[in-house]
C-alpha atoms as a PDB file:
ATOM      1  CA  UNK A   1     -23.885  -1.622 -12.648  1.00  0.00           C
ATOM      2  CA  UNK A   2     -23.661  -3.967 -15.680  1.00  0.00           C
ATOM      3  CA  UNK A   3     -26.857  -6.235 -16.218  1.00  0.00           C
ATOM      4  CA  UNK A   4     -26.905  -8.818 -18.170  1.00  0.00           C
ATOM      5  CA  UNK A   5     -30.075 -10.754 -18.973  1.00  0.00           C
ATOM      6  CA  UNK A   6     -29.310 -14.569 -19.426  1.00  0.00           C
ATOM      7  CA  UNK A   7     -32.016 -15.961 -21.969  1.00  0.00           C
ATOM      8  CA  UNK A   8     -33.791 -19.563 -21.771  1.00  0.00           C
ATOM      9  CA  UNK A   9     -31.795 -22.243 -21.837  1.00  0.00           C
ATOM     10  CA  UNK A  10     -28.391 -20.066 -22.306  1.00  0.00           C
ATOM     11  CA  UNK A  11     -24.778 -20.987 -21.789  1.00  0.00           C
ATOM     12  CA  UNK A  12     -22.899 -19.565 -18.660  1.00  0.00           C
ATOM     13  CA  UNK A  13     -20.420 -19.421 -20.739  1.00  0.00           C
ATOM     14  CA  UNK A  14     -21.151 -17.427 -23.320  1.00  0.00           C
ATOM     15  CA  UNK A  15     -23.196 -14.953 -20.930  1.00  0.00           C
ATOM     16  CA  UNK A  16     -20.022 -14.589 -19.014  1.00  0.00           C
ATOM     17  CA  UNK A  17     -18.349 -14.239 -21.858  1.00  0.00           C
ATOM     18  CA  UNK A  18     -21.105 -11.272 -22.575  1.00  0.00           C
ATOM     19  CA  UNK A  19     -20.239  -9.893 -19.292  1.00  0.00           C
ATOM     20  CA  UNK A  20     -16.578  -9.862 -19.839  1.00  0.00           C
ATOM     21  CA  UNK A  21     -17.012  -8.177 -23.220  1.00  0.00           C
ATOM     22  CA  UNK A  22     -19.600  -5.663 -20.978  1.00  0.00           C
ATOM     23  CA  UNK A  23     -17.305  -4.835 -18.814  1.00  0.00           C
ATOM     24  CA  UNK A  24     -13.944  -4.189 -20.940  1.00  0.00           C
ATOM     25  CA  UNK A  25     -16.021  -1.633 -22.829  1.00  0.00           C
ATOM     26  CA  UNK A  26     -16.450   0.395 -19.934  1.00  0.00           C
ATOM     27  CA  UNK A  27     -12.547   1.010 -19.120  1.00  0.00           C
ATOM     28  CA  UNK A  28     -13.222   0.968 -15.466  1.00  0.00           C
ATOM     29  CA  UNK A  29      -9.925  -1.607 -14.296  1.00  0.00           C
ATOM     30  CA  UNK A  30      -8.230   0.908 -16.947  1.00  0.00           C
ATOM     31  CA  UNK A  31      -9.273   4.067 -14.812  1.00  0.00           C
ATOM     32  CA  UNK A  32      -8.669   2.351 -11.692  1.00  0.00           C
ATOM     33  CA  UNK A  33      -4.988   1.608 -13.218  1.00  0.00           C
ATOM     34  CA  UNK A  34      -4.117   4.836 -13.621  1.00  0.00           C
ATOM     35  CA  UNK A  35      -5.769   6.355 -10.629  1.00  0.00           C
ATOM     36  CA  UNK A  36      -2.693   3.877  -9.184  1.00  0.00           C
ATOM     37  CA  UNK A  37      -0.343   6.349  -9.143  1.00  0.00           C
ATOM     38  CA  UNK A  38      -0.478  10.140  -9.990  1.00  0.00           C
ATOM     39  CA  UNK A  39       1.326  11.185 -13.248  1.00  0.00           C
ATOM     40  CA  UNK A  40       2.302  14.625 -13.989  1.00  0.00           C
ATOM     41  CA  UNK A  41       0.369  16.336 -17.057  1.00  0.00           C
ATOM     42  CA  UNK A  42       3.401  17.456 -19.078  1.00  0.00           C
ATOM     43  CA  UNK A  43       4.526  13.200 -18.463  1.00  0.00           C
ATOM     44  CA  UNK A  44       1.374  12.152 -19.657  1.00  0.00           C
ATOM     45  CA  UNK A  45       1.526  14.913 -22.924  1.00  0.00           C
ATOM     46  CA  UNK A  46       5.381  13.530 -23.553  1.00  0.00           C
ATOM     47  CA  UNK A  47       3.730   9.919 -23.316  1.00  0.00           C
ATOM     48  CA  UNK A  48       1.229  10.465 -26.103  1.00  0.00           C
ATOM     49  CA  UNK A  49       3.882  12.421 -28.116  1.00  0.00           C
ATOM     50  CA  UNK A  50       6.074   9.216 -28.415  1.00  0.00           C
ATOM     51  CA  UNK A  51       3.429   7.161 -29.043  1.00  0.00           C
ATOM     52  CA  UNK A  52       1.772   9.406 -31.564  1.00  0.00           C
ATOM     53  CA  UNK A  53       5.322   9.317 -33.612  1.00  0.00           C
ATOM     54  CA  UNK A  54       5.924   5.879 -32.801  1.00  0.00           C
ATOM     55  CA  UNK A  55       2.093   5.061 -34.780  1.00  0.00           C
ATOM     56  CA  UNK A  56       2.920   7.427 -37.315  1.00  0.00           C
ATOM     57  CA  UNK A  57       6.219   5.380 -38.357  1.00  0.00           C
ATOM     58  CA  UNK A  58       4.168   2.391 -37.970  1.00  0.00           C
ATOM     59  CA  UNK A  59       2.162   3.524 -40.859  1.00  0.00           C
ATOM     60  CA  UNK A  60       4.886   5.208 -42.685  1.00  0.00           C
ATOM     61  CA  UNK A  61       6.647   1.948 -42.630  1.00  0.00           C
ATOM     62  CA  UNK A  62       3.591  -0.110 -43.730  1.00  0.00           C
ATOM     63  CA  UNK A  63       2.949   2.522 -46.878  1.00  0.00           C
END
């Protein structure tokens, strides 16, 4: 459970935006994403394989 302690005299909105910040760090909506749908291992190994390359030419293009 994420806590976050709002000081005196604080802005909702910024300890929302705390929250929010809180919350994306723990990948949980990303977990709960994937658990969507059940991919195969040798998918998911072909998946970062393109996107390794497709990085690498990134920076190979950049250089």
């Amino acid at each position: 459970m994420i806590i976050i302690p709002i000081k005196e005299g604080e802005n909702i909105e910024r300890a929302l935006k705390r929250f929010k910040r809180k919350f994306e760090k723990t990948g949980t909506m990303k977990e709960l994403r994937s658990r969507q749908a059940f991919h195969k291992p040798s998918i998911e190994k072909r998946e970062a394989k393109k996107k390794a390359i497709y990085v690498q030419k990134l920076q190979q293009k950049e250089e």
